[in-house]
Protein backbone atom coordinates (compact mmCIF):
# COMPACT_ATOMS: atom_id res chain seq x y z
CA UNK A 1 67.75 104.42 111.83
CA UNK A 2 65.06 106.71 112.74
CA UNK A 3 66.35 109.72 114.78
CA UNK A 4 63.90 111.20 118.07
CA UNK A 5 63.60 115.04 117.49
CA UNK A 6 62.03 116.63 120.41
CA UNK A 7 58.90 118.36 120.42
CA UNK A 8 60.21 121.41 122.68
CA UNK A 9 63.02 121.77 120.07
CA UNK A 10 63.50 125.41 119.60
CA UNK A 11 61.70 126.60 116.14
CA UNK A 12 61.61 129.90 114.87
CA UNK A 13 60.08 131.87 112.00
CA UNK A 14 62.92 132.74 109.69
CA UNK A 15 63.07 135.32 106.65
CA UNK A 16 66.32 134.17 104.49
CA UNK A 17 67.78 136.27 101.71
CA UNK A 18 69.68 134.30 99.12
CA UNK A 19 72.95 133.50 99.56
CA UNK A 20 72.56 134.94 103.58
CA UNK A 21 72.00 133.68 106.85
CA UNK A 22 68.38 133.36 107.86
CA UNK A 23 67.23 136.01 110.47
CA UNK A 24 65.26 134.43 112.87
CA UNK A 25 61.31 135.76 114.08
CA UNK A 26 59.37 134.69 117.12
CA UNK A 27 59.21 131.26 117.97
CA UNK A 28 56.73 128.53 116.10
CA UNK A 29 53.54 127.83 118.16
CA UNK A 30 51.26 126.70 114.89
CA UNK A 31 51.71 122.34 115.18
CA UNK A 32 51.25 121.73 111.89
CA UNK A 33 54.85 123.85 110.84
CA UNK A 34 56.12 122.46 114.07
CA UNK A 35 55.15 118.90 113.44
CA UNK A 36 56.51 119.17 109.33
CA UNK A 37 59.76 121.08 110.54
CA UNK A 38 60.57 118.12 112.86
CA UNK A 39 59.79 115.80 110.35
CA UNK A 40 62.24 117.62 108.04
CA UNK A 41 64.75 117.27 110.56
CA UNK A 42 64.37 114.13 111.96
CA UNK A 43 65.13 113.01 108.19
CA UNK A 44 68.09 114.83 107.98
CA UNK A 45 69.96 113.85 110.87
CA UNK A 46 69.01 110.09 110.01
CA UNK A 47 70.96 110.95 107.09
CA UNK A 48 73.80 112.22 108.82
CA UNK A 49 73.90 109.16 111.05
CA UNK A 50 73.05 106.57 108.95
CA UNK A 51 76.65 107.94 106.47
CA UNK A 52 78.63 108.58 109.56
CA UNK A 53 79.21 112.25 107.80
CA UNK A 54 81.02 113.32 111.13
CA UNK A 55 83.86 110.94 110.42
CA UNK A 56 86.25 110.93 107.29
CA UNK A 57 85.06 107.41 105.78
CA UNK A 58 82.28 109.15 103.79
CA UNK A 59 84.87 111.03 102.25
CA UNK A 60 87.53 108.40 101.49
CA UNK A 61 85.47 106.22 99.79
CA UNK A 62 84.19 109.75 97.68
CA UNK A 63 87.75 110.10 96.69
CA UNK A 64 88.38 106.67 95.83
CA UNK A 65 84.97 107.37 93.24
CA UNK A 66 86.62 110.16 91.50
CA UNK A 67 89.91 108.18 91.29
CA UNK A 68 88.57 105.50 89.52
CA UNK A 69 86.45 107.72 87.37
CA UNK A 70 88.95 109.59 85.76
CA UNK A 71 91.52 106.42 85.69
CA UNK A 72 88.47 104.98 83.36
CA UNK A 73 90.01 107.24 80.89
CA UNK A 74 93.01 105.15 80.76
CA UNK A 75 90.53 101.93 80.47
CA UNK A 76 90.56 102.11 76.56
CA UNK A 77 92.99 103.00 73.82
CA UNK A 78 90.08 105.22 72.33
CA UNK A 79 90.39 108.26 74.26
CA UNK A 80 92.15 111.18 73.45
CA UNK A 81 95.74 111.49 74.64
CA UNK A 82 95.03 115.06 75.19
CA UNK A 83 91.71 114.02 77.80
CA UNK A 84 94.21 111.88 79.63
CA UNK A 85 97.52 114.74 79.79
CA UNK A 86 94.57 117.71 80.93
CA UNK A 87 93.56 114.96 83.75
CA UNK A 88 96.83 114.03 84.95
CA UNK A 89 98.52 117.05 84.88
CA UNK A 90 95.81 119.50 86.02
CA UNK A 91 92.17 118.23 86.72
CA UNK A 92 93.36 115.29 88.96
CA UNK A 93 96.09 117.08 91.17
CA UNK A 94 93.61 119.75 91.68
CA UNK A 95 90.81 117.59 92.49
CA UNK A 96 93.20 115.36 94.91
CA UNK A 97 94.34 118.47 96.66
CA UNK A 98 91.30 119.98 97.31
CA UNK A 99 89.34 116.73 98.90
CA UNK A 100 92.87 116.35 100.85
CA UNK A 101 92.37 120.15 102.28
CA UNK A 102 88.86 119.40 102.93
CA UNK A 103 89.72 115.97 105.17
CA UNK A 104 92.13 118.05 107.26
CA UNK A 105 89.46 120.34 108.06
CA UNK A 106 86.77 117.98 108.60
CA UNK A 107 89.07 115.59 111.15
CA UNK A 108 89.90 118.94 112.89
CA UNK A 109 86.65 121.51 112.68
CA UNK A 110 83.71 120.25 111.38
CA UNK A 111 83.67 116.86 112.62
CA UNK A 112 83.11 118.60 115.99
CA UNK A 113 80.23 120.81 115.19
CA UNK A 114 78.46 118.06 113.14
CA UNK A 115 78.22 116.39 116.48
CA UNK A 116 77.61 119.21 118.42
CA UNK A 117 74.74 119.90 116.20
CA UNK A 118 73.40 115.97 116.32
CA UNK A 119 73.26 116.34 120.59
CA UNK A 120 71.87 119.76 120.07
CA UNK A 121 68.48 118.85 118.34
CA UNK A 122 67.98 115.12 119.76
CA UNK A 123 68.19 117.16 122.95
CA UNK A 124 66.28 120.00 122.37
CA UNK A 125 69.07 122.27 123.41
CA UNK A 126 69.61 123.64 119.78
CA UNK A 127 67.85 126.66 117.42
CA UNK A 128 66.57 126.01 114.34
CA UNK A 129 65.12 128.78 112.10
CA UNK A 130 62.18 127.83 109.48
CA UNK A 131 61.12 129.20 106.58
CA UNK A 132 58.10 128.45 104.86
CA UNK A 133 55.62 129.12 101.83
CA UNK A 134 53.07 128.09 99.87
CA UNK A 135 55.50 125.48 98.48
CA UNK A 136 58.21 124.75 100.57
CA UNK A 137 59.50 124.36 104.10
CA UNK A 138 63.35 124.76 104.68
CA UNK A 139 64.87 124.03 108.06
CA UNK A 140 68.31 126.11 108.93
CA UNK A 141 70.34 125.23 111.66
CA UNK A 142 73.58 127.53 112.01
CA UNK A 143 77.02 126.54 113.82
CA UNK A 144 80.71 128.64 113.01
CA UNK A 145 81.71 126.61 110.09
CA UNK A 146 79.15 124.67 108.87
CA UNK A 147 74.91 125.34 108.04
CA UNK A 148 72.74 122.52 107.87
CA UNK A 149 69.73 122.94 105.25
CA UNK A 150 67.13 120.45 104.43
CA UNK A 151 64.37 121.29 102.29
CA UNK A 152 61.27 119.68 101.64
CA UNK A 153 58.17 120.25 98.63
CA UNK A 154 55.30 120.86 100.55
CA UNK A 155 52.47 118.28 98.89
CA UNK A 156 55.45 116.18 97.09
CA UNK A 157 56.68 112.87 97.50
CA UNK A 158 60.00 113.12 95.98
CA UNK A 159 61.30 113.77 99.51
CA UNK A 160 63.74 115.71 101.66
CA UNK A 161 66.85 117.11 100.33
CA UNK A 162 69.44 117.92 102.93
CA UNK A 163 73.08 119.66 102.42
CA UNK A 164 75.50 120.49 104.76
CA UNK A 165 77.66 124.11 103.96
CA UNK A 166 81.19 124.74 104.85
CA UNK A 167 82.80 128.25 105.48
CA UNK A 168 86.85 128.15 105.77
CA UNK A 169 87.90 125.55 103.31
CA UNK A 170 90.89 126.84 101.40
CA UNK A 171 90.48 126.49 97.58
CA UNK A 172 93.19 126.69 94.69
CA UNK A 173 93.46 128.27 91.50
CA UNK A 174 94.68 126.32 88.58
CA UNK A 175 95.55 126.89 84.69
CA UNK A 176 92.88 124.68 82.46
CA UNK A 177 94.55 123.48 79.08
CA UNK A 178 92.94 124.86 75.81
CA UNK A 179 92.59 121.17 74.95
CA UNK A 180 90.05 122.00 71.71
CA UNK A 181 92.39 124.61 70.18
CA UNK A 182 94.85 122.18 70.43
CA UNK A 183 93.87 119.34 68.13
CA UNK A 184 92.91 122.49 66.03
CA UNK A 185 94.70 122.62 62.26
CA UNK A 186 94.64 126.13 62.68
CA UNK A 187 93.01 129.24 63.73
CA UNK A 188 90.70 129.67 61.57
CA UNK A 189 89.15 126.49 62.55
CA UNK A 190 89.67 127.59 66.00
CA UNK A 191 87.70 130.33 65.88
CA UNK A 192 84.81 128.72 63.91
CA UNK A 193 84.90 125.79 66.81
CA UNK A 194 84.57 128.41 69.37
CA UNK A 195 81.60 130.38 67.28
CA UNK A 196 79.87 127.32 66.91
CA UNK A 197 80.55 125.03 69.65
CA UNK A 198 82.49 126.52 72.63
CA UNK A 199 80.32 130.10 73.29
CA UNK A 200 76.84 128.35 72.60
CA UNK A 201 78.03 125.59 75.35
CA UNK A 202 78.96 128.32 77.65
CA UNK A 203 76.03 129.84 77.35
CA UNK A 204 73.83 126.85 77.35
CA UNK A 205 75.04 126.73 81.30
CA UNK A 206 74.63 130.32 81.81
CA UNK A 207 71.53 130.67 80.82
CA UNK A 208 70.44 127.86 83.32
CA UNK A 209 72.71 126.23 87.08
CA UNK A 210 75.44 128.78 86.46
CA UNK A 211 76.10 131.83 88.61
CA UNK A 212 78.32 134.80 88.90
CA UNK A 213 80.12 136.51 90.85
CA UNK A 214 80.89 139.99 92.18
CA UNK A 215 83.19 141.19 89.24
CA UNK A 216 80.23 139.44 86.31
CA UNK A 217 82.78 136.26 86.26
CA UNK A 218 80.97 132.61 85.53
CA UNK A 219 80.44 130.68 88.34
CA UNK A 220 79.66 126.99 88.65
CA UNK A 221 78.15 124.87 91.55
CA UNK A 222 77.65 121.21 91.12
CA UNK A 223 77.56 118.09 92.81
CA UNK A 224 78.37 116.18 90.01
CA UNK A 225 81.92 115.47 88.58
CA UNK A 226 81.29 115.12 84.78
CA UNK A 227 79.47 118.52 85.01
CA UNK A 228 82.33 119.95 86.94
CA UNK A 229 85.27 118.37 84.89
CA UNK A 230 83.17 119.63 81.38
CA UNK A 231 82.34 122.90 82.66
CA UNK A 232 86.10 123.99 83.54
CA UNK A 233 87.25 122.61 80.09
CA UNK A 234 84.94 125.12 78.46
CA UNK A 235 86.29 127.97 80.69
CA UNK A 236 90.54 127.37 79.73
CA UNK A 237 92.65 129.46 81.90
CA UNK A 238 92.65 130.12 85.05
CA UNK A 239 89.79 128.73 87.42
CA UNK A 240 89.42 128.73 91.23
CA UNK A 241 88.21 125.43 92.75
CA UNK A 242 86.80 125.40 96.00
CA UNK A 243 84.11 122.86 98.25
CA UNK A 244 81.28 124.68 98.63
CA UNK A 245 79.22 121.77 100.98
CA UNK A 246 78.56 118.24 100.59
CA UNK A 247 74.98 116.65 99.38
CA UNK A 248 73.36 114.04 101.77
CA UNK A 249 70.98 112.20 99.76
CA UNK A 250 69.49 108.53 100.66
CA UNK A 251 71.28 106.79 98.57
CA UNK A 252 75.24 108.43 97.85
CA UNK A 253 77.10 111.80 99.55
CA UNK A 254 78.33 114.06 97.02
CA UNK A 255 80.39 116.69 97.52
CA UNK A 256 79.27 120.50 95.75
CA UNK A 257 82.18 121.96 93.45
CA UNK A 258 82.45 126.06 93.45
CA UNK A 259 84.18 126.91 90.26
CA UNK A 260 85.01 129.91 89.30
CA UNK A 261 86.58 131.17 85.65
CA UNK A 262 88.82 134.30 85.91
CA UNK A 263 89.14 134.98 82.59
CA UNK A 264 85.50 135.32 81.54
CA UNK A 265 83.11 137.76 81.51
CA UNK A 266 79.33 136.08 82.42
CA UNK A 267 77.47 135.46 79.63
CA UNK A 268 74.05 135.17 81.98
CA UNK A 269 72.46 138.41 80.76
CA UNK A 270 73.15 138.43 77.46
CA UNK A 271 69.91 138.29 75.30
CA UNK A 272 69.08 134.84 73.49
CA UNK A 273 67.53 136.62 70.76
CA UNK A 274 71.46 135.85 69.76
CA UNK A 275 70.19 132.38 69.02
CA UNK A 276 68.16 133.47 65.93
CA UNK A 277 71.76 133.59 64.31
CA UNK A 278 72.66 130.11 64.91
CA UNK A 279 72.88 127.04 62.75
CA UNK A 280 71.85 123.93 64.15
CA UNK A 281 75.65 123.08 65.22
CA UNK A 282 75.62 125.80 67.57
CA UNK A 283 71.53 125.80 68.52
CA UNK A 284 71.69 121.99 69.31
CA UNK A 285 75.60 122.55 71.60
CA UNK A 286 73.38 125.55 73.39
CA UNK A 287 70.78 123.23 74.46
CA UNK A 288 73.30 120.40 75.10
CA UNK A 289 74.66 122.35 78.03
CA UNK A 290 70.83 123.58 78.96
CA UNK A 291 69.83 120.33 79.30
CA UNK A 292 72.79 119.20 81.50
CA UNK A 293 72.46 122.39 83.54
CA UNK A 294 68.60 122.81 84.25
CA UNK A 295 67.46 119.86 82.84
CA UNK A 296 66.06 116.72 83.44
CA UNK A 297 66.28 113.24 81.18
CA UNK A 298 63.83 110.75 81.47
CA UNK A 299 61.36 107.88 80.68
CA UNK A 300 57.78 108.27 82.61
CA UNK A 301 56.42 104.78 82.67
CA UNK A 302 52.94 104.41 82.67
CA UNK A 303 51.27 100.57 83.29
CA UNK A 304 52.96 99.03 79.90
CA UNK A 305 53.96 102.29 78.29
CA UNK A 306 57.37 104.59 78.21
CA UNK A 307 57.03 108.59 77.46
CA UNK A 308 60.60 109.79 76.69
CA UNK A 309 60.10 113.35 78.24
CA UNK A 310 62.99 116.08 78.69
CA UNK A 311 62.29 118.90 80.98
CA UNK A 312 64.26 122.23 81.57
CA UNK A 313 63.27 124.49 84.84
CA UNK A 314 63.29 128.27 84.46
CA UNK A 315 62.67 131.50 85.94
CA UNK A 316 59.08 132.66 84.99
CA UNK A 317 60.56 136.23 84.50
CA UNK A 318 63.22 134.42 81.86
CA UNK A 319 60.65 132.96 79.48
CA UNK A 320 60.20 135.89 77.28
CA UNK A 321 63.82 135.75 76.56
CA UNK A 322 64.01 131.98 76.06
CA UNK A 323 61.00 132.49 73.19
CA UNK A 324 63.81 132.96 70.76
CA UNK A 325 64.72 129.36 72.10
CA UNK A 326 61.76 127.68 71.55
CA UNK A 327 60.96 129.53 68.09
CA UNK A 328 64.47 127.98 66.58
CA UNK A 329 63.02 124.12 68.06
CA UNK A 330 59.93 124.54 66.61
CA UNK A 331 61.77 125.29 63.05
CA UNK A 332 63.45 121.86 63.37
CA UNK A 333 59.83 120.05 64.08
CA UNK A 334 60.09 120.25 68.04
CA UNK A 335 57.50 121.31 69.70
CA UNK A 336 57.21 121.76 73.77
CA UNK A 337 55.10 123.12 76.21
CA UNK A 338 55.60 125.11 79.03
CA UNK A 339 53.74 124.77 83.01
CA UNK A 340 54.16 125.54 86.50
CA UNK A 341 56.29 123.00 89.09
CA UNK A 342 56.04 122.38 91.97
CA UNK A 343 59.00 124.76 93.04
CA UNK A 344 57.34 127.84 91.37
CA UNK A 345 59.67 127.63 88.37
CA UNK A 346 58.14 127.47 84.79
CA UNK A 347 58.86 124.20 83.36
CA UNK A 348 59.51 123.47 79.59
CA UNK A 349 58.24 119.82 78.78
CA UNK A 350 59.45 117.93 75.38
CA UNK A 351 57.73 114.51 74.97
CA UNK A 352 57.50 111.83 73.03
CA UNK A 353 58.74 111.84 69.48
CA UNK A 354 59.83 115.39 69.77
CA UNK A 355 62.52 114.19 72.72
CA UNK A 356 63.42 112.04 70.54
CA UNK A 357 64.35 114.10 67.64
CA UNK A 358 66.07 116.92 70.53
CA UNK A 359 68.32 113.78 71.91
CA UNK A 360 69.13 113.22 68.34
CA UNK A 361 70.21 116.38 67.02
CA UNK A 362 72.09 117.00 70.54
CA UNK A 363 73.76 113.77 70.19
CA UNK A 364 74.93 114.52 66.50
CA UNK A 365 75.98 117.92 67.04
CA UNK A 366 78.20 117.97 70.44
CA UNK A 367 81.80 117.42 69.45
CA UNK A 368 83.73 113.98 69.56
CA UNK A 369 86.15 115.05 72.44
CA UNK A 370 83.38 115.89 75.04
CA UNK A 371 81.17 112.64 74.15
CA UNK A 372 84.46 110.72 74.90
CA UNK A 373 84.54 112.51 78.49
CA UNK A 374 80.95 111.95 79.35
CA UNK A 375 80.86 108.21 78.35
CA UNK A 376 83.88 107.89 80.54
CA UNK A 377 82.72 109.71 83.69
CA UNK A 378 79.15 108.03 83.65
CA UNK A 379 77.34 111.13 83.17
CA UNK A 380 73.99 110.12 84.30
CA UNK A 381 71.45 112.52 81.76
CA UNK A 382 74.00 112.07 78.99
CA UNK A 383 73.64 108.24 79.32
CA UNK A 384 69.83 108.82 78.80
CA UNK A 385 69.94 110.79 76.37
CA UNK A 386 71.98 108.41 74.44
CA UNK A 387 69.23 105.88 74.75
CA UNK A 388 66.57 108.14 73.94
CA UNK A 389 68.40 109.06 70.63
CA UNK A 390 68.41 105.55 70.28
CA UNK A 391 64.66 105.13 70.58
CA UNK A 392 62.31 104.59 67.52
CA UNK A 393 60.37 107.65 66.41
CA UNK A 394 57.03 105.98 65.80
CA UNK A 395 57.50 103.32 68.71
CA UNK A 396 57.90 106.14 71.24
CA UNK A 397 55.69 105.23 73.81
CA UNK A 398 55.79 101.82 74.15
CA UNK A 399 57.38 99.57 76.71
CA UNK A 400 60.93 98.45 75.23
CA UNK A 401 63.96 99.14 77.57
CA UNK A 402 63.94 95.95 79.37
CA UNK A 403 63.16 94.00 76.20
CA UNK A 404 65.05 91.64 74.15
CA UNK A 405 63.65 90.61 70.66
CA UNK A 406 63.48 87.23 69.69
CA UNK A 407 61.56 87.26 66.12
CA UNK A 408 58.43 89.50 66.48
CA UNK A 409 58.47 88.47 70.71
CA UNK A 410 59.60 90.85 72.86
CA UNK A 411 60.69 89.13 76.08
CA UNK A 412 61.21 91.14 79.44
CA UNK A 413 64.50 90.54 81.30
CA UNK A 414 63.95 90.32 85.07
CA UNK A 415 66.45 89.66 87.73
CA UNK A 416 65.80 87.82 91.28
CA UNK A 417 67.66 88.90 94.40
CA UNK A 418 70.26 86.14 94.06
CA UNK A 419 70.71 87.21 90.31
CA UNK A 420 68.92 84.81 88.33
CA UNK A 421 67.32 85.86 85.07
CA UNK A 422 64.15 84.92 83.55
CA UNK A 423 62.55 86.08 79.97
CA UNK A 424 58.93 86.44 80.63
CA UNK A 425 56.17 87.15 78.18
CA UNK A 426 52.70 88.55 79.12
CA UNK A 427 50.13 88.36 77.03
CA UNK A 428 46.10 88.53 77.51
CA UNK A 429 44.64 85.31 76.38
CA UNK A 430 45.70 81.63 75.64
CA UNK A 431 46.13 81.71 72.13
CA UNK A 432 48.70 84.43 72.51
CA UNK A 433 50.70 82.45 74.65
CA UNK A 434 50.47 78.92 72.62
CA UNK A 435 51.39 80.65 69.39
CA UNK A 436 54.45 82.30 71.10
CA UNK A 437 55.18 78.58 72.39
CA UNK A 438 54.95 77.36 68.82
CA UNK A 439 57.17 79.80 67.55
CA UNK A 440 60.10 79.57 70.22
CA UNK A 441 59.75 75.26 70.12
CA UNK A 442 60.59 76.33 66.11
CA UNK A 443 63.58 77.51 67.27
CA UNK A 444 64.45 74.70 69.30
CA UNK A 445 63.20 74.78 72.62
CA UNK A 446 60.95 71.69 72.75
CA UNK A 447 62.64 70.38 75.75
CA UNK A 448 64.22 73.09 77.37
CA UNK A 449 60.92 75.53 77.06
CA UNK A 450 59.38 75.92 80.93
CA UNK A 451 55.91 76.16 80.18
CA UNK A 452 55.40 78.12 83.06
CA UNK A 453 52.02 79.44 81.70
CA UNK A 454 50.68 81.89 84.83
CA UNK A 455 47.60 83.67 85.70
CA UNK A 456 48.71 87.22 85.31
CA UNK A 457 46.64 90.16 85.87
CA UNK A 458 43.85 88.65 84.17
CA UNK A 459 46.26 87.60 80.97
CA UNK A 460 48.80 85.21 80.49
CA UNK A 461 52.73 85.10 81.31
CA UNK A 462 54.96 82.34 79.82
CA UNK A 463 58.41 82.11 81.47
CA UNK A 464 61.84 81.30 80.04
CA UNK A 465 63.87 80.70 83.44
CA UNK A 466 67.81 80.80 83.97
CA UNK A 467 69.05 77.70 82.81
CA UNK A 468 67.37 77.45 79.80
CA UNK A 469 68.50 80.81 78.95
CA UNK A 470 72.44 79.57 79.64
CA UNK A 471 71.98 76.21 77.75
CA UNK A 472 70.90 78.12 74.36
CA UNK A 473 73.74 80.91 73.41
CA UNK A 474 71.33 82.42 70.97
CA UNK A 475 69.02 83.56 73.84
CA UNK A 476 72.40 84.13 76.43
CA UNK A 477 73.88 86.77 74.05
CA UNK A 478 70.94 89.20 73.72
CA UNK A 479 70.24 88.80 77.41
CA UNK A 480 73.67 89.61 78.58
CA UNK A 481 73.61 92.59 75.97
CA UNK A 482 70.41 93.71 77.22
CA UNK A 483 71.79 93.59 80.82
CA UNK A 484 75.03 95.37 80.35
CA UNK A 485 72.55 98.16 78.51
CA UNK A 486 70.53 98.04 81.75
CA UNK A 487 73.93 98.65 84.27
CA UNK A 488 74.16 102.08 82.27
CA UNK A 489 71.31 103.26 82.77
CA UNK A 490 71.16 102.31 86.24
CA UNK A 491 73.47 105.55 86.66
CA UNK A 492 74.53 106.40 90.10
CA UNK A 493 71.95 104.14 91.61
CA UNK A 494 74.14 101.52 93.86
CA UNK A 495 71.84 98.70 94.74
CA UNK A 496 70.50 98.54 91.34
CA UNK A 497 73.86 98.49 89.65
CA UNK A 498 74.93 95.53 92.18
CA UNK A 499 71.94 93.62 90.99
CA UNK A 500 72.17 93.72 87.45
CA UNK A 501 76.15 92.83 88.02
CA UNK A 502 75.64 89.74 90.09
CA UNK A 503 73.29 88.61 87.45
CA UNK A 504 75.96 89.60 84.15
CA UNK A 505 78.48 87.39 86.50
CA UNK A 506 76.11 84.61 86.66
CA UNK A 507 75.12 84.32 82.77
CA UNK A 508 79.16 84.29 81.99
CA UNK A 509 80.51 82.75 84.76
CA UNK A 510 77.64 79.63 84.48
CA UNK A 511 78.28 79.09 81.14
CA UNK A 512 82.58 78.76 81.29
CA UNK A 513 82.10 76.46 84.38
């Protein structure tokens, strides 16, 4: 639902220091911030409305999330005992405690101010301060316990982001397990783990999302569990956990984890020429936790064409230190390149083959315990980079992850609304088509083939619909394999994880009825 913001709502200039309040200017009289700062907001409080974020619901069902997350743990006899103790005894408790603090306070504090800030903008009655530059405009509006932020790239079209931060939530400290020292044979493997494995992981994350704090201890923000769950079994001992805000995206609210290790000195300013004395175990764990810190996993499709591409953002003044970085990739036959963003960072791009060969060597190199973790908790870039180790070096670039091979066809798996599946083929001419017709009535499909030949874009499409996909079990079991590959990397993304669901229920349940 669209949300009316005023035009006479009460915009000023604002210069914000990080971390700090904004200090607000004179007020806005230019329309075209006024008219983008409205936009902004109007966005954002749709957002608040539309996930009822000044009630408790949001928050339940967030809870019930993490509950079943970490109870997928206990899903399969595979998983280490010693994952399952660290969750039950410590990790869970914690994270049960904390969300059940943070429900007190919302029922009594900030459900109030939530909706005193709602009335105060649809009415005009409220102040919000705006910054802007070149790149971005950020809206601020300020109450006692809680700041509303949404940001949006100027002359993008990835949209708004909008967070919500809390002041006055009480966190906990709790003791992490050493869980790696103790399926350890001794200490000498112990300390050859953590040379290897444990400090280039840790510093993998400070060298990218991790912060620190007044006395040079690590700190970790994150919205995601897996990141937060990973990042305090690297830190064992003690750790604060706190709610630092909650993320209000279109799609899910997350809540933002403040972590912070007490036993640690940061290891953000130490100098990466260090990583011209790694082997590749430790090099390829260092940019296993870069890439789940700063990074970004993904496949850029382009008309019939996939680019496996991994990204990492950094601080222009950083990249002098990170050459050391990219000088040990390059020695293993990786080559990158580095730009501008759109947020002013520099960006490191891997493509193609050579994101391939990274999500191998990452893959091969990060130790059995933590791949066990991620694969349980969903862990959305560790999912992709799974299936981009999985891709075929020379093959790269071309259009495969919806596929399923029958002989030398590759047929496309698409799902209707009401979750029926069809195999389609496109191809440009006739020919095309009738030979892949001759080869699949080979195989038996003389009478259940739909020779639903189609104008296509100029080409040809041939179509292999539902029911003859459930009458022949050697086209069912690829499909339904193809479509449980598809749920996972769907990721966090709701509607399209309901989709490819209904239509998994309706190959199996079909064929038993």
């Amino acid at each position: 639902m669209a949300i009316e913001v005023p035009n006479n709502l009460r915009l000023h200039r604002g210069r914000c220091l990080q971390g700090r309040e904004c200090v607000a200017g004179e007020p806005i009289t230019d329309e075209e911030i006024r008219r983008e700062a409205i936009e902004v907001l109007a966005e954002a409080l749709s957002r608040l409305e539309k996930w009822k974020i000044q009630g408790t619901e949001w928050l339940s069902e967030y809870a019930g999330s993490i509950e079943g997350s970490i109870n997928r743990l206990k899903g399969d006899g595979e998983y280490p005992g010693l994952i399952i103790e660290a969750m039950d005894r410590v990790i869970k408790p914690t994270l049960r405690n904390i969300i059940s603090n943070l429900s007190q306070y919302w029922e009594g504090t900030i459900s109030r101010e939530i909706k005193e800030l709602i009335d105060g903008v649809t009415t005009g009655k409220t102040e919000a301060i705006v910054s802007r530059t070149t790149k971005t405009l950020t809206v601020h509006i300020y109450k006692n316990h809680t700041t509303l932020t949404a940001n949006k790239i100027r002359n993008n079209n990835k949209g708004i982001t909008t967070q919500i931060r809390i002041k006055g939530i009480k966190g906990t400290t709790t003791e992490i397990p050493n869980i790696f020292k103790e399926i350890m044979n001794n200490e000498e493997e112990y300390k050859q783990f953590e040379r290897k494995v444990l400090t280039p992981e840790q510093m993998g994350f400070a060298k990218t999302d991790e912060g620190v704090d007044a006395y040079g201890r690590p700190v970790m923000i994150t919205a995601h569990l897996w990141q937060a769950v990973v990042w305090m079994l690297l830190y064992p001992g003690e750790i604060y956990v706190n709610i630092n805000g909650i993320d209000i995206n279109k799609n899910s609210v997350t809540i933002k984890w403040y972590l912070n290790a007490y036993n640690y000195s940061s290891l953000k300013t130490e100098p990466l020429n260090v990583v011209k004395t790694f082997d590749e175990t430790a090099l390829f764990n260092f940019m296993f936790t870069a890439i789940l810190g700063d990074g970004d996993v993904t496949f850029l499709r382009d008309k019939n064409r996939i680019k496996p591409i991994i990204r990492l953002s950094l601080n222009p003044k950083e990249c002098d230190d990170w050459e050391a970085v990219f000088n040990a990739l390059k020695s293993f036959g990786i080559n990158l390149r580095t730009g501008d963003s759109a947020k002013g960072e520099t960006q490191v791009r891997i493509r193609g083959s050579n994101a391939i060969k990274l999500a191998r060597m990452v893959i091969n190199t990060v130790p059995p315990i933590i791949k066990t973790l991620l694969d349980a908790l969903n862990a959305d870039k560790w999912i992709r980079l799974k299936q981009m180790a999985n891709m075929e070096l020379g093959q790269s670039h071309k259009r495969g992850i919806s596929l399923i091979k029958i002989g030398d066809i590759g047929l496309s798996v698409s799902i209707n609304d009401r979750g029926y599946v069809t195999l389609r083929l496109n191809r440009r001419n006739e020919e095309e088509i009738n030979k892949a017709k001759v080869f699949l009535e080979s195989l038996g499909l003389k009478e259940d083939l739909d020779y639903g030949v189609r104008p296509n874009n100029g080409g040809y499409r041939l179509i292999i619909y539902h029911e003859t996909i459930l009458r022949n079990e050697w086209l069912r079991q690829p499909t339904l394999k193809k479509l449980h590959e598809m749920m996972e990397r769907a990721g966090n993304n709701e509607k399209r994880r309901r989709k490819i669901m209904k239509a998994i229920q309706k190959l199996s349940q079909d064929k038993q009825q």
